[in-house]
Protein backbone atom coordinates (compact mmCIF):
# COMPACT_ATOMS: atom_id res chain seq x y z
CA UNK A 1 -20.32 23.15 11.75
CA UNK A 2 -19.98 19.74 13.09
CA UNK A 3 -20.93 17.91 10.50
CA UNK A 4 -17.96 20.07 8.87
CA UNK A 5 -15.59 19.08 11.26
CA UNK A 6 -16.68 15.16 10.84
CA UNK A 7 -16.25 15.47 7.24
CA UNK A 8 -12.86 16.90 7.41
CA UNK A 9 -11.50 14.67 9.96
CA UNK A 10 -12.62 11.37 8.71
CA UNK A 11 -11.58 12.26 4.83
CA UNK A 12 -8.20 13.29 6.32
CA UNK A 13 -7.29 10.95 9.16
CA UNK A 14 -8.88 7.83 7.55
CA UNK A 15 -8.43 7.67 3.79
CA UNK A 16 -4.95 9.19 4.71
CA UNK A 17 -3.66 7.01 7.45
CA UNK A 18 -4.47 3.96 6.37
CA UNK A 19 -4.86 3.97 3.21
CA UNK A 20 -8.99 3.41 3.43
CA UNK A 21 -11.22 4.16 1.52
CA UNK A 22 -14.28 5.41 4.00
CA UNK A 23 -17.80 6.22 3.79
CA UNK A 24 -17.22 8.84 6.04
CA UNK A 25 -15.46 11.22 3.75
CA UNK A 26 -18.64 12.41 1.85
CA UNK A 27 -19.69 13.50 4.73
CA UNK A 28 -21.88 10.61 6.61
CA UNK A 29 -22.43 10.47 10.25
CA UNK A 30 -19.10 9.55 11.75
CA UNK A 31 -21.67 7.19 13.97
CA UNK A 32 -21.72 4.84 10.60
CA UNK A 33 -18.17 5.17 9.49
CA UNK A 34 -16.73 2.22 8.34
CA UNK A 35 -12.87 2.91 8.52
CA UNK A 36 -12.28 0.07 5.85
CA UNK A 37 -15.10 0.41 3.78
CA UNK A 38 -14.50 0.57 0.09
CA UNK A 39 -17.38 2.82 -1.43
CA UNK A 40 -15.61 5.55 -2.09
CA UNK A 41 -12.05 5.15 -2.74
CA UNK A 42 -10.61 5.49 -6.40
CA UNK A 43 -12.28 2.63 -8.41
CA UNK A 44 -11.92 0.85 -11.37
CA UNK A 45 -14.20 0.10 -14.30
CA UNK A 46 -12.19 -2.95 -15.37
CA UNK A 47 -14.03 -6.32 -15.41
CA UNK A 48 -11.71 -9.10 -15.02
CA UNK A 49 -11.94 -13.56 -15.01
CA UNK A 50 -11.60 -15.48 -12.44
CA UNK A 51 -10.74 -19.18 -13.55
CA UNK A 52 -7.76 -21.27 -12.22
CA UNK A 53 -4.27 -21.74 -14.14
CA UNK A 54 -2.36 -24.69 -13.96
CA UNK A 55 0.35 -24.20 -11.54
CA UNK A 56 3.07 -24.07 -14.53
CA UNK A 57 0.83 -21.79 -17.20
CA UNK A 58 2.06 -18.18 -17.33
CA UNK A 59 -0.90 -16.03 -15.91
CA UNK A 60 -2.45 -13.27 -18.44
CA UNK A 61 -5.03 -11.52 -16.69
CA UNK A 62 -6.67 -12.05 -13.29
CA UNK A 63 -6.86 -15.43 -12.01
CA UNK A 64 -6.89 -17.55 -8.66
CA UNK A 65 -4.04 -19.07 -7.37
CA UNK A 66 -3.78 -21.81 -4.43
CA UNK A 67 -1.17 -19.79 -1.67
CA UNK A 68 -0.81 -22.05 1.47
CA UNK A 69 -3.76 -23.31 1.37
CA UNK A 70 -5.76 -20.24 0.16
CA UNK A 71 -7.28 -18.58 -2.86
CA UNK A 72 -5.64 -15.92 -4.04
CA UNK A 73 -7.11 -13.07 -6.29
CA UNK A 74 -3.49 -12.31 -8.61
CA UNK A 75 -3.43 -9.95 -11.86
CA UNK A 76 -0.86 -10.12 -14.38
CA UNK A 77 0.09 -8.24 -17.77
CA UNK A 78 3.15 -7.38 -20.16
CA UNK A 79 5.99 -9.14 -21.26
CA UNK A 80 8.63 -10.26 -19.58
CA UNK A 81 12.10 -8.46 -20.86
CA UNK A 82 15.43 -9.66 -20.29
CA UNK A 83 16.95 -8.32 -17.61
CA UNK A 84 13.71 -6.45 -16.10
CA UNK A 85 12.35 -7.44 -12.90
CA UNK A 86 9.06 -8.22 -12.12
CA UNK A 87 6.84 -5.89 -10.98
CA UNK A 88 4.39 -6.65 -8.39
CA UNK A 89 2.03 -3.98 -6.87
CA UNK A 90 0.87 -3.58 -3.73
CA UNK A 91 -2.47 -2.09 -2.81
CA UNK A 92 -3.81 0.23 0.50
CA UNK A 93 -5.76 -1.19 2.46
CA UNK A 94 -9.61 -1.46 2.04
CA UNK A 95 -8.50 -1.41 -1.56
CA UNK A 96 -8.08 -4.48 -3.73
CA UNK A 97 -6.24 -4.96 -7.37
CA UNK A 98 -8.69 -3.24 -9.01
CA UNK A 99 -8.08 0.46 -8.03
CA UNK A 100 -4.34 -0.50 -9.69
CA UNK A 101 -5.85 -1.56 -13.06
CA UNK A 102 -4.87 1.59 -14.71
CA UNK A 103 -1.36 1.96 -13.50
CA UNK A 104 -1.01 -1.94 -14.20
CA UNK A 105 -1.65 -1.48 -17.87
CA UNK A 106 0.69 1.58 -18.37
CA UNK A 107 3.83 -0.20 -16.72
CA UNK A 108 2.70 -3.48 -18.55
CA UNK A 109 3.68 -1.78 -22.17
CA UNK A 110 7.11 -2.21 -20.84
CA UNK A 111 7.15 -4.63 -18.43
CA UNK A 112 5.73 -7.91 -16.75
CA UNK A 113 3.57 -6.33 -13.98
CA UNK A 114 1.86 -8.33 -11.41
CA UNK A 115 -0.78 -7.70 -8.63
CA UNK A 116 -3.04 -9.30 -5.81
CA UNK A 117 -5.64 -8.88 -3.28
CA UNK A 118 -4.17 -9.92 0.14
CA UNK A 119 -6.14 -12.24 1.77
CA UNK A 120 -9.02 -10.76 3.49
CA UNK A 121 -9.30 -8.03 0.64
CA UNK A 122 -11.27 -8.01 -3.17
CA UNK A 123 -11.59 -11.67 -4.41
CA UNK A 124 -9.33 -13.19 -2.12
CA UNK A 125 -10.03 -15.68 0.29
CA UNK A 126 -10.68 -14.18 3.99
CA UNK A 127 -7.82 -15.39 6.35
CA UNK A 128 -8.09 -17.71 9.37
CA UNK A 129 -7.64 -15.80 11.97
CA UNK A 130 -5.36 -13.02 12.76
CA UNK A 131 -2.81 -11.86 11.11
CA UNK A 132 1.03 -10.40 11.37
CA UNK A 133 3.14 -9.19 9.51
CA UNK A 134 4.53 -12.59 8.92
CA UNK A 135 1.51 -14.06 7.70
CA UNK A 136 1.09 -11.53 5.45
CA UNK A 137 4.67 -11.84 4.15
CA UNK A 138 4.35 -15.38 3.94
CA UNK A 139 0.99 -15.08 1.33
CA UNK A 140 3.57 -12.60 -0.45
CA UNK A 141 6.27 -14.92 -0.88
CA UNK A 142 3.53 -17.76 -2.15
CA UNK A 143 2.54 -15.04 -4.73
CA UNK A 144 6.03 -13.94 -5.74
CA UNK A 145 6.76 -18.00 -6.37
CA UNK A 146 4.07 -17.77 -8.69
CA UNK A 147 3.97 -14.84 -10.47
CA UNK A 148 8.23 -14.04 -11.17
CA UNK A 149 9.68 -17.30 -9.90
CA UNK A 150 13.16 -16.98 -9.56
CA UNK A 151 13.50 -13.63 -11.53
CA UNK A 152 14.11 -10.36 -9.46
CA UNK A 153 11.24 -8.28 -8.71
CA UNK A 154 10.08 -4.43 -7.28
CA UNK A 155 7.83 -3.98 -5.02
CA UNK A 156 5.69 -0.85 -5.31
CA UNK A 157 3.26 -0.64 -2.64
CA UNK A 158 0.48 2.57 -1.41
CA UNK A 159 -0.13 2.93 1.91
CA UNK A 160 -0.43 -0.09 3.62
CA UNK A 161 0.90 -1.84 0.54
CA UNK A 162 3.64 -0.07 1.03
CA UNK A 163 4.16 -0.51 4.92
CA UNK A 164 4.14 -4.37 3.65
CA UNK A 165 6.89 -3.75 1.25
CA UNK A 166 9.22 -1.98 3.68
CA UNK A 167 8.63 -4.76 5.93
CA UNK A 168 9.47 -7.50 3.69
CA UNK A 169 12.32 -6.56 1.41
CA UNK A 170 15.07 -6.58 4.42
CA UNK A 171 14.34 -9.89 4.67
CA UNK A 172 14.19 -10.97 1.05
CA UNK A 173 17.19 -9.55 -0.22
CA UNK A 174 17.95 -12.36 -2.58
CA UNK A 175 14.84 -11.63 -4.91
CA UNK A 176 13.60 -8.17 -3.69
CA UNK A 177 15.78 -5.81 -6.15
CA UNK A 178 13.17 -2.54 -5.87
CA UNK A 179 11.47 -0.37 -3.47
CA UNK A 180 8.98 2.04 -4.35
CA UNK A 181 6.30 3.55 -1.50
CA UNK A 182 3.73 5.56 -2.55
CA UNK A 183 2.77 7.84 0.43
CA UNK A 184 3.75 4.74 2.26
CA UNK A 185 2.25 4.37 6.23
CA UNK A 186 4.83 5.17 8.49
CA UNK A 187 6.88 2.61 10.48
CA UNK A 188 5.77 4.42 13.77
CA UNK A 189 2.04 4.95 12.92
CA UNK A 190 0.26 3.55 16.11
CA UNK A 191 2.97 6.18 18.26
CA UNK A 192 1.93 9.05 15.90
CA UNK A 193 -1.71 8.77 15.96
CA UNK A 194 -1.31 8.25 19.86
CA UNK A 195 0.87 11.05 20.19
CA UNK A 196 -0.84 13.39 17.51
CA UNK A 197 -4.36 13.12 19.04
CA UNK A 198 -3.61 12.84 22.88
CA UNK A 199 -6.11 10.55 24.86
CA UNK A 200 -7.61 13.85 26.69
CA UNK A 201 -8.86 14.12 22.83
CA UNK A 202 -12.92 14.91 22.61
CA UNK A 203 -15.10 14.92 20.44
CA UNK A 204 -14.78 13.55 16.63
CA UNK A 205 -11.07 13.57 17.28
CA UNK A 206 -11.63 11.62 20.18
CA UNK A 207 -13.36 8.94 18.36
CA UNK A 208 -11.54 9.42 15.27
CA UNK A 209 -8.33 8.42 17.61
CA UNK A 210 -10.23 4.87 18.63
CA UNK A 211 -11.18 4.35 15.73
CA UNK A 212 -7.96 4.37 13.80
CA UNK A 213 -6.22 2.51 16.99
CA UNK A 214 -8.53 -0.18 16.93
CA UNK A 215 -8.08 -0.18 12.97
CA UNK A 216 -4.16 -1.18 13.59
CA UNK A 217 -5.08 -3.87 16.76
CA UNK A 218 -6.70 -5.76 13.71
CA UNK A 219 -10.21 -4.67 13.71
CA UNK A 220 -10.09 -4.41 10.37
CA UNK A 221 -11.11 -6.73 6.86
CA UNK A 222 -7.74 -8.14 7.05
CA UNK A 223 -7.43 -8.97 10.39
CA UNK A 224 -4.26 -7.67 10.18
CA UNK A 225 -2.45 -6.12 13.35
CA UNK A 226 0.00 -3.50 12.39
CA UNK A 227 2.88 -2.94 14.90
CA UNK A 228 5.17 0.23 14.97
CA UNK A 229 8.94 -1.23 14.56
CA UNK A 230 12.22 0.27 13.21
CA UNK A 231 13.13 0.44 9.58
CA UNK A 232 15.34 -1.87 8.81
CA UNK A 233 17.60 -1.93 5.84
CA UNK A 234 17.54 -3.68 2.40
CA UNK A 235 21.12 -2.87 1.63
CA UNK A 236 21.63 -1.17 -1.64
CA UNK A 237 18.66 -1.36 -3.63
CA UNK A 238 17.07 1.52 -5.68
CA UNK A 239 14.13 2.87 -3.57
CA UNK A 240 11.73 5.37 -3.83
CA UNK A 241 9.74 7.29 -1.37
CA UNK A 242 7.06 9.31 -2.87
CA UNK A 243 4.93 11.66 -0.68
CA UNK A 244 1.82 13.73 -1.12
CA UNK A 245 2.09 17.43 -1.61
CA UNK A 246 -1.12 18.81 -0.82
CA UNK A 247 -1.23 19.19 2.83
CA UNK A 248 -4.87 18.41 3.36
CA UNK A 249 -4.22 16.37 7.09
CA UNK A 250 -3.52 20.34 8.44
CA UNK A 251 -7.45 20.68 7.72
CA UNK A 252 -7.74 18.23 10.96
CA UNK A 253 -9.05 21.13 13.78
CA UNK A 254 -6.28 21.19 15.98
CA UNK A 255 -4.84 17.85 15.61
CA UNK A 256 -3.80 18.21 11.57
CA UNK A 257 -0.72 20.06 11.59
CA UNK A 258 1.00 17.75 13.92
CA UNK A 259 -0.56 14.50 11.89
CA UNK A 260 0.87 16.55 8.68
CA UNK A 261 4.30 16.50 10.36
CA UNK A 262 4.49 13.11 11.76
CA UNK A 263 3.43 12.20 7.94
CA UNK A 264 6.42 13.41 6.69
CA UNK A 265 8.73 12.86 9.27
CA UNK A 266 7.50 8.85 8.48
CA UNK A 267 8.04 9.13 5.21
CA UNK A 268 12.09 11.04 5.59
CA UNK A 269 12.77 7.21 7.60
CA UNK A 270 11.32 5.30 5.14
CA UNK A 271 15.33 6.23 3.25
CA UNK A 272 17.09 4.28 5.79
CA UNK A 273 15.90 1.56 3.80
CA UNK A 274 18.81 1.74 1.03
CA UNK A 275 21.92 3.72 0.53
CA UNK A 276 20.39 4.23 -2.22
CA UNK A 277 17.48 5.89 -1.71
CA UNK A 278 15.52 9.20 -2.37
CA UNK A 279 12.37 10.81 -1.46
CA UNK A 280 10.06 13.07 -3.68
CA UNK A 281 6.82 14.71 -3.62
CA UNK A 282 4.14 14.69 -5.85
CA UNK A 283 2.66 18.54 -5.55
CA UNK A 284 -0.63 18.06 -6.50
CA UNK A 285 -1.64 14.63 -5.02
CA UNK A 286 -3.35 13.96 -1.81
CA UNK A 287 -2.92 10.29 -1.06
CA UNK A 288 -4.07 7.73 -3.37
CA UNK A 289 -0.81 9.84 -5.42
CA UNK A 290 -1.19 6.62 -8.36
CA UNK A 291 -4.81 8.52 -9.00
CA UNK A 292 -3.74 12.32 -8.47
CA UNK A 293 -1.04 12.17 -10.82
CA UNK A 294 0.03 8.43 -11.91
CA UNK A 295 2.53 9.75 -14.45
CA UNK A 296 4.43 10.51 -11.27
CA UNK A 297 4.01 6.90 -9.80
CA UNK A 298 4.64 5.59 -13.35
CA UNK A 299 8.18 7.13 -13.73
CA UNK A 300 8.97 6.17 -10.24
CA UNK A 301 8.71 2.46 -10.58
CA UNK A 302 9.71 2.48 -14.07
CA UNK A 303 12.89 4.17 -12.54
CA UNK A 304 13.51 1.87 -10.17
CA UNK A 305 12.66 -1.16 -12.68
CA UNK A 306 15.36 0.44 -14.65
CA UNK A 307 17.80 0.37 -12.14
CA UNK A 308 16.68 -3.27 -10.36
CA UNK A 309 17.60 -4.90 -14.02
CA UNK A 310 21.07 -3.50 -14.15
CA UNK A 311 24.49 -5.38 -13.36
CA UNK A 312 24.39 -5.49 -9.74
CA UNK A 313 21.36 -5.62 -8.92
CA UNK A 314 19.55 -7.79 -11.59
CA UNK A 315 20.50 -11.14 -10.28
């Protein structure tokens, strides 16, 4: 029965929360769970190149780019179209570009689709230090300069990737014309956990609850810490919000139907982001939605795409 509850709680809290894709959720010891490990999330089959572009050659395929200093792992396909932003995806974290191969070559038949391994993640250099938000957004920004230059882009982003997104397109308004979150992480994660699983916690939920904690503090590949903090808006841009559907965090003994509920409640805030937003759910995905069903994630961004290349908002 234990092992039961183990298996449940790490597959729901962990690849769920964060985004991670964790040894734990096969059922392993929760003693050896590695809450960023990457042996088990969706993968891809996709070999890809490595070899440097000049700074000025359009990039077809994966490559490494120079990003303050750093080696960044970027993908890119498609043509670009008049009047089509760029789009650049975003992955969860403990993933890396490769688990968005397959959604980056259906949205590349119609568009110029871009994506890269942050730094501490799949081919890309590890980072200093620590990291914030800011650092984060600044590697962005050295990848957008690359990748769309001074065309408009979308930002699609899972999990994390799409925690990053939400965080960075209020303050890029002038080249940020998209928003699309895939079962984004809430903007008050670190209070929900906390206030989800209470400290009196025992057990696996008890260490579950460090665990995922010390995950946001920046124990994790990225060295990334990841604070709770308001959404904040991004004026008028088409955005997204799509949600799971299958309510697998309630399997969590005890603790799951208030994680299911702070899930969505995170995801309902993520629309303050645009007056022109709107929030769906994909019925039969659990998280990694771009897997479960990617014709849902597909039409999303496409829609959005769509939108981001019109009049007002194509720049």
């Amino acid at each position: 029965m234990l092992r039961r509850i183990k298996a449940t709680a790490v597959a729901a809290l962990c690849c769920t929360m964060i985004g991670a894709a964790v040894t734990g959720c096969d059922g392993d010891s929760l003693e050896n769970w590695d809450p960023l490990a990457s042996s088990s999330s969706p993968k891809s089959t996709t070999k890809t190149k490595s070899e440097p572009k000049p700074d000025d050659a359009v990039i077809s395929g994966t490559t490494k780019i120079k990003v303050d200093g750093h080696s960044v792992n970027v993908s890119c396909s498609g043509e670009a179209a008049d009047g089509r932003p760029v789009i650049v995806l975003l992955h969860g974290a403990g993933d890396g570009l490769d688990k968005l191969a397959g959604i980056q070559k259906t949205l590349s038949a119609k568009n110029r689709v871009c994506s890269y391994d942050r730094l501490g993640s799949g081919a890309s250099d590890q980072p200093d230090g620590p990291q914030d938000m800011a650092a984060t957004g600044k590697i962005l920004t050295g990848v957008l300069d690359r990748v769309a230059a001074d065309n408009p882009v979308v930002l699609a982003g899972h999990s994390l990737g799409g925690l990053i997104a939400a965080r960075y397109a209020p303050e890029h308004q002038d080249r940020v014309k998209g928003l699309v979150l895939l079962d984004a992480t809430p903007s008050t994660m670190l209070a929900d956990i906390s206030k989800a699983i209470p400290e009196s916690a025992k057990g696996p939920a008890a260490q579950l609850r460090a665990q995922n904690l010390a995950v946001f503090q920046g124990q994790n590949p990225e060295k990334l810490t990841i604070t709770d903090g308001k959404v904040r808006s991004a004026g008028d841009i088409p955005v997204e919000v799509v949600q799971h559907g299958k309510p697998y965090l309630a399997a969590l003994p005890e603790y799951g139907p208030r994680l299911e509920k702070a899930w969505a409640a995170g995801q309902r805030a993520w629309l303050a982001l645009s007056s022109n937003s709107k929030l769906s759910t994909a019925e039969k995905s659990e998280h990694y939605i771009y897997v479960d069903q990617p014709e849902v994630a597909v039409e999303a961004i496409e829609r959005v795409a769509t939108q981001a290349g019109g009049p007002s908002n194509g720049g």
